[in-house]
PDB file of N, CA and C in Angstrom:
ATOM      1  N   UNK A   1     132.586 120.162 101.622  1.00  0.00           N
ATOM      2  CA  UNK A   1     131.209 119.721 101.446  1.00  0.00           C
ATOM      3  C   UNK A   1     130.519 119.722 102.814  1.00  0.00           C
ATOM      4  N   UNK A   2     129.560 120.498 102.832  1.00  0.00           N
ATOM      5  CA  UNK A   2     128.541 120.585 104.480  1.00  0.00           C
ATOM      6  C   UNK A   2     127.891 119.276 104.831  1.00  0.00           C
ATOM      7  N   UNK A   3     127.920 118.848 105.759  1.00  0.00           N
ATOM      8  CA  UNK A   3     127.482 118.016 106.383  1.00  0.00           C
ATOM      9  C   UNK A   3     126.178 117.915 106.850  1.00  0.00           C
ATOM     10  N   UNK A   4     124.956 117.128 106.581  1.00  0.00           N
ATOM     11  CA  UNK A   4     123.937 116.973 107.356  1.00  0.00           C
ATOM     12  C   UNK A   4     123.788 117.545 108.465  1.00  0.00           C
ATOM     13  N   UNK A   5     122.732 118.299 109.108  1.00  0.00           N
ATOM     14  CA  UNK A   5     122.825 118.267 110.700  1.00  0.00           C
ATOM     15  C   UNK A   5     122.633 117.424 110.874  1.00  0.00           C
ATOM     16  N   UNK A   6     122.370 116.807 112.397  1.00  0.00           N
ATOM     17  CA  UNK A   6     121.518 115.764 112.839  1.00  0.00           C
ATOM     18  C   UNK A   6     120.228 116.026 113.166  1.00  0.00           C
ATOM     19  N   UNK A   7     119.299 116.797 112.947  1.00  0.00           N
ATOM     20  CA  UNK A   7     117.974 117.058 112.787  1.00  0.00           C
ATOM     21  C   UNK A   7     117.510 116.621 111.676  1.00  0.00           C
ATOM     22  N   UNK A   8     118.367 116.854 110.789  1.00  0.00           N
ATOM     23  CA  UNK A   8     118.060 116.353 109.504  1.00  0.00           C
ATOM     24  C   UNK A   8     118.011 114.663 109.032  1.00  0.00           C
ATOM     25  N   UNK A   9     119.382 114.302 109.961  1.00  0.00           N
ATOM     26  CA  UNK A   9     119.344 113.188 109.729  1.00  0.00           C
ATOM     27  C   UNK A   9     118.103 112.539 110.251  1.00  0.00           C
ATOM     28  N   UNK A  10     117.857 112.627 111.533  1.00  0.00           N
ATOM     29  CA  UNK A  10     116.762 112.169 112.517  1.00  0.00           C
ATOM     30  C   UNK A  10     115.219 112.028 111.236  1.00  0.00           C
ATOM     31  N   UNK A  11     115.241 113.246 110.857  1.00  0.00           N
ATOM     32  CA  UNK A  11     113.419 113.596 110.157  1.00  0.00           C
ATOM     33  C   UNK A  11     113.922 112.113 108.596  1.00  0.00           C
ATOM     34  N   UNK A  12     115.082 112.564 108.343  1.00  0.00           N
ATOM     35  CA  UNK A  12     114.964 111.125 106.996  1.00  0.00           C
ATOM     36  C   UNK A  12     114.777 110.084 107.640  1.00  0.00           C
ATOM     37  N   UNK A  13     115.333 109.654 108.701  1.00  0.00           N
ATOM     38  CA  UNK A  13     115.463 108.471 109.564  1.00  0.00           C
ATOM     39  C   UNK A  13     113.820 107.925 109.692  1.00  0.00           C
ATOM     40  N   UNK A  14     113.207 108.835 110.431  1.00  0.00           N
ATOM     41  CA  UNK A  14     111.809 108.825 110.299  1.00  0.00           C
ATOM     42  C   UNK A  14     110.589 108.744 109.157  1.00  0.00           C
ATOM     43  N   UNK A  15     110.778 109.507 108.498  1.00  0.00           N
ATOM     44  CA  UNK A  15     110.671 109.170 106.717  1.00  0.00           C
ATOM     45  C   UNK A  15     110.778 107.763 106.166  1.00  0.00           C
ATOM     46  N   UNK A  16     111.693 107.656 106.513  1.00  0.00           N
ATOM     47  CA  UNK A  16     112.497 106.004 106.038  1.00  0.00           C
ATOM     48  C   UNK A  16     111.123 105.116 106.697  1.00  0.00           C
ATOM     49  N   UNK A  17     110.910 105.307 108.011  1.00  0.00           N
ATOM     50  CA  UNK A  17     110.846 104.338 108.791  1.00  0.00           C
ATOM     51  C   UNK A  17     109.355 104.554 108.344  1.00  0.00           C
ATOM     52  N   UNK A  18     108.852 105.368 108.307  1.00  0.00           N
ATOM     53  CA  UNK A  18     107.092 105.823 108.242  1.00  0.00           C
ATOM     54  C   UNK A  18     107.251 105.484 106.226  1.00  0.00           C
ATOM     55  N   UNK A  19     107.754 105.378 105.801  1.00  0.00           N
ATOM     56  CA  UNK A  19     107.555 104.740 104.869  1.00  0.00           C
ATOM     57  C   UNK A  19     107.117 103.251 104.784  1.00  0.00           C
ATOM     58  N   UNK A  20     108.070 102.091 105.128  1.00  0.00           N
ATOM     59  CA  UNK A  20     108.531 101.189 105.439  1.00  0.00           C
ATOM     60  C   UNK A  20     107.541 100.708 106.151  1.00  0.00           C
ATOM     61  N   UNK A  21     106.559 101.437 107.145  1.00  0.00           N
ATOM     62  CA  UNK A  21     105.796 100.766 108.169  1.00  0.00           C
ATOM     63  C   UNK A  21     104.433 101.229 106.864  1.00  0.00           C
ATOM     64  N   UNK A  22     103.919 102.108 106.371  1.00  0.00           N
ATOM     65  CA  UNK A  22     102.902 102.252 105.461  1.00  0.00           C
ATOM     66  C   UNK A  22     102.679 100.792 104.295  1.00  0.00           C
ATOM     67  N   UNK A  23     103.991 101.057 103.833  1.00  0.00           N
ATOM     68  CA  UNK A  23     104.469  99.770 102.509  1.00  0.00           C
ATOM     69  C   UNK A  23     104.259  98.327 103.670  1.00  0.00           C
ATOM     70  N   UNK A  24     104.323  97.680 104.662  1.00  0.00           N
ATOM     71  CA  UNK A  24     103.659  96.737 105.250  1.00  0.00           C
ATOM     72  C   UNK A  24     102.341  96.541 105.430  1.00  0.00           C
ATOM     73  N   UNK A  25     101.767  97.521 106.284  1.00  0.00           N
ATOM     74  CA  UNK A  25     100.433  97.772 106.313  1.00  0.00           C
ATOM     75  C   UNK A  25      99.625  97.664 105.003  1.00  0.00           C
ATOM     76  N   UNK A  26     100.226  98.363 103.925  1.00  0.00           N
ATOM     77  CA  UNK A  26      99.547  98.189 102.691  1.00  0.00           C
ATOM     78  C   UNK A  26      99.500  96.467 102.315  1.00  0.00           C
ATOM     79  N   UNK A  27     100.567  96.180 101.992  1.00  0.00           N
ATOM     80  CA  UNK A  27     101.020  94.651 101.813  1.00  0.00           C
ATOM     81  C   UNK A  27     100.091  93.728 102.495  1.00  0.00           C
ATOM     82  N   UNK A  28     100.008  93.990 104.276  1.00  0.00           N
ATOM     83  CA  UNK A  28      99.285  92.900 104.547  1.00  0.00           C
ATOM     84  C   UNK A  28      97.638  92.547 104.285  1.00  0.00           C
ATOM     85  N   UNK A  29      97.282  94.553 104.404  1.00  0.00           N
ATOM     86  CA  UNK A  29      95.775  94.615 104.356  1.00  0.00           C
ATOM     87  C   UNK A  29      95.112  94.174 102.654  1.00  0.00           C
ATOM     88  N   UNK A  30      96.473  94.362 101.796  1.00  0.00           N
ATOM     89  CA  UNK A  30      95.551  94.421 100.104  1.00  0.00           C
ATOM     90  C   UNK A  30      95.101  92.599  99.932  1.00  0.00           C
ATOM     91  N   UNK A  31      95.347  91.476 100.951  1.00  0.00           N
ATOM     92  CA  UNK A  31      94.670  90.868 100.435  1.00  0.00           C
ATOM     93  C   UNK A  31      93.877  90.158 101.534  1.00  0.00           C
ATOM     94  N   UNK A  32      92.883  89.614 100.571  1.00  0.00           N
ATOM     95  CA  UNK A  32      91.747  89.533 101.788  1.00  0.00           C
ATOM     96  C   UNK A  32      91.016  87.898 101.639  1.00  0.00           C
ATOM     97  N   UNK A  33      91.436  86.989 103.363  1.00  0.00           N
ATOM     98  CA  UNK A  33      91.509  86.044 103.101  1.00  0.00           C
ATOM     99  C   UNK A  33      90.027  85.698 103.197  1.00  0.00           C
ATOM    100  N   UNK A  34      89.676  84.172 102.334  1.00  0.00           N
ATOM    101  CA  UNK A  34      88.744  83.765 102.480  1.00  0.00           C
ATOM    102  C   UNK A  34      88.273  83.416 103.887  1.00  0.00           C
ATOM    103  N   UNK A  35      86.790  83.781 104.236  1.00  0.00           N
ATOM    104  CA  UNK A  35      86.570  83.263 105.698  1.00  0.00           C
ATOM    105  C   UNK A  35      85.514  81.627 105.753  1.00  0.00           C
ATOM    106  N   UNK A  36      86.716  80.804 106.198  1.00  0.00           N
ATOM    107  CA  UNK A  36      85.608  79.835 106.215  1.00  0.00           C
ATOM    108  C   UNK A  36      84.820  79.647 107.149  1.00  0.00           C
ATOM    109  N   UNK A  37      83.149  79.372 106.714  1.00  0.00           N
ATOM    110  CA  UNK A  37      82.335  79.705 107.982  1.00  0.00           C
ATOM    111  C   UNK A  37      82.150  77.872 108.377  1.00  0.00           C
ATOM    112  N   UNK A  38      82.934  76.703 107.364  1.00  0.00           N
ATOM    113  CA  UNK A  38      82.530  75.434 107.746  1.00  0.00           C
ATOM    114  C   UNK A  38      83.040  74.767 109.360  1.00  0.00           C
ATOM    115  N   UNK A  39      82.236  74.124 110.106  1.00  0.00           N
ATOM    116  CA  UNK A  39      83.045  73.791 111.541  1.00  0.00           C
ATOM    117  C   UNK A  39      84.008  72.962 110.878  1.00  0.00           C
ATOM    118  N   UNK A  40      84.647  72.181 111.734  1.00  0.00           N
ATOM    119  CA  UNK A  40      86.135  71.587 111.387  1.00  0.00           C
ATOM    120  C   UNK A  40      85.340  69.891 111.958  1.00  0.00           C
ATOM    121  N   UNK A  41      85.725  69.315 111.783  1.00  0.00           N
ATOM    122  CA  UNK A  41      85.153  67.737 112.310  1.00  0.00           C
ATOM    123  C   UNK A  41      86.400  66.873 112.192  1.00  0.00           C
ATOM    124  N   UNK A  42      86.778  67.048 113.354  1.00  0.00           N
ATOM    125  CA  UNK A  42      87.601  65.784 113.716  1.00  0.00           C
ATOM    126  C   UNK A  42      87.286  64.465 113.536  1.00  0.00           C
ATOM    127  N   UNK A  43      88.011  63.648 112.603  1.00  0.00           N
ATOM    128  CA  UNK A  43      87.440  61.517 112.659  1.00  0.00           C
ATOM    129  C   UNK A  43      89.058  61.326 112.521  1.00  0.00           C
ATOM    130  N   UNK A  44      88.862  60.738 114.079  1.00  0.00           N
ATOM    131  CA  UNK A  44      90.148  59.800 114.108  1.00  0.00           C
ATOM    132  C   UNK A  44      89.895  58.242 113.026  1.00  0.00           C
ATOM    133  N   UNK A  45      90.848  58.045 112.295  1.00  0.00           N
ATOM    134  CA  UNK A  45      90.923  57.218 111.577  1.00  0.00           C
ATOM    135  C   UNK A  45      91.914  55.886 112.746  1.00  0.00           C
ATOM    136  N   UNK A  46      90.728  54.669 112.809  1.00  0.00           N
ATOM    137  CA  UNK A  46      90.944  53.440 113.058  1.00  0.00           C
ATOM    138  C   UNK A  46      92.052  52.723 112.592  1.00  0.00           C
ATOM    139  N   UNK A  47      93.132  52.333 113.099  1.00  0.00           N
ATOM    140  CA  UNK A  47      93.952  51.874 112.554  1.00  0.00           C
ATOM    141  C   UNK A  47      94.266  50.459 113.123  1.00  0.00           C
ATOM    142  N   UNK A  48      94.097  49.152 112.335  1.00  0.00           N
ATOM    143  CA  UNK A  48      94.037  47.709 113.118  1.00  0.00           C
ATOM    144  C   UNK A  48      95.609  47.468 112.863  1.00  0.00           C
ATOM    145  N   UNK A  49      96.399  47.096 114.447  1.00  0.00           N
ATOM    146  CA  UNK A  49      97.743  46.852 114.081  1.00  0.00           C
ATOM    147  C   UNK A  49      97.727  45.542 114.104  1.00  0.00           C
ATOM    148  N   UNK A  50      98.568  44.704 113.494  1.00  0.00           N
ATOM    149  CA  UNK A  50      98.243  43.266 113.381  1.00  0.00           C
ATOM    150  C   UNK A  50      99.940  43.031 113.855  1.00  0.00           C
ATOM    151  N   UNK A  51      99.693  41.837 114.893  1.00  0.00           N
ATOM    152  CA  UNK A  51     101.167  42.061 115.577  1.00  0.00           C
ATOM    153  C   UNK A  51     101.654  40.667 115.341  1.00  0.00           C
TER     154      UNK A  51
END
């Protein structure tokens, strides 16, 4: 049974990998987060310690 070259192997290797990096890219870009345009407002909440 013939053996792969290694040119061959190399271009699947790459394949593989340019797959793999497309299927992420797709994944992260298909969803699309809400942008909140509200400021943020910090209130420290008062806390009376009774000792």
């Amino acid at each position: 049974m013939p053996q792969m070259a290694p040119l061959n192997w190399l271009s699947l290797f790459m394949l593989i990998i340019m797959i793999f990096l497309i299927f992420n890219v797709l994944n992260y870009y298909s969803f699309l987060q809400p942008i909140k345009s509200q400021s943020y407002k910090f209130s420290p909440k008062k806390i009376n310690w009774k000792w």
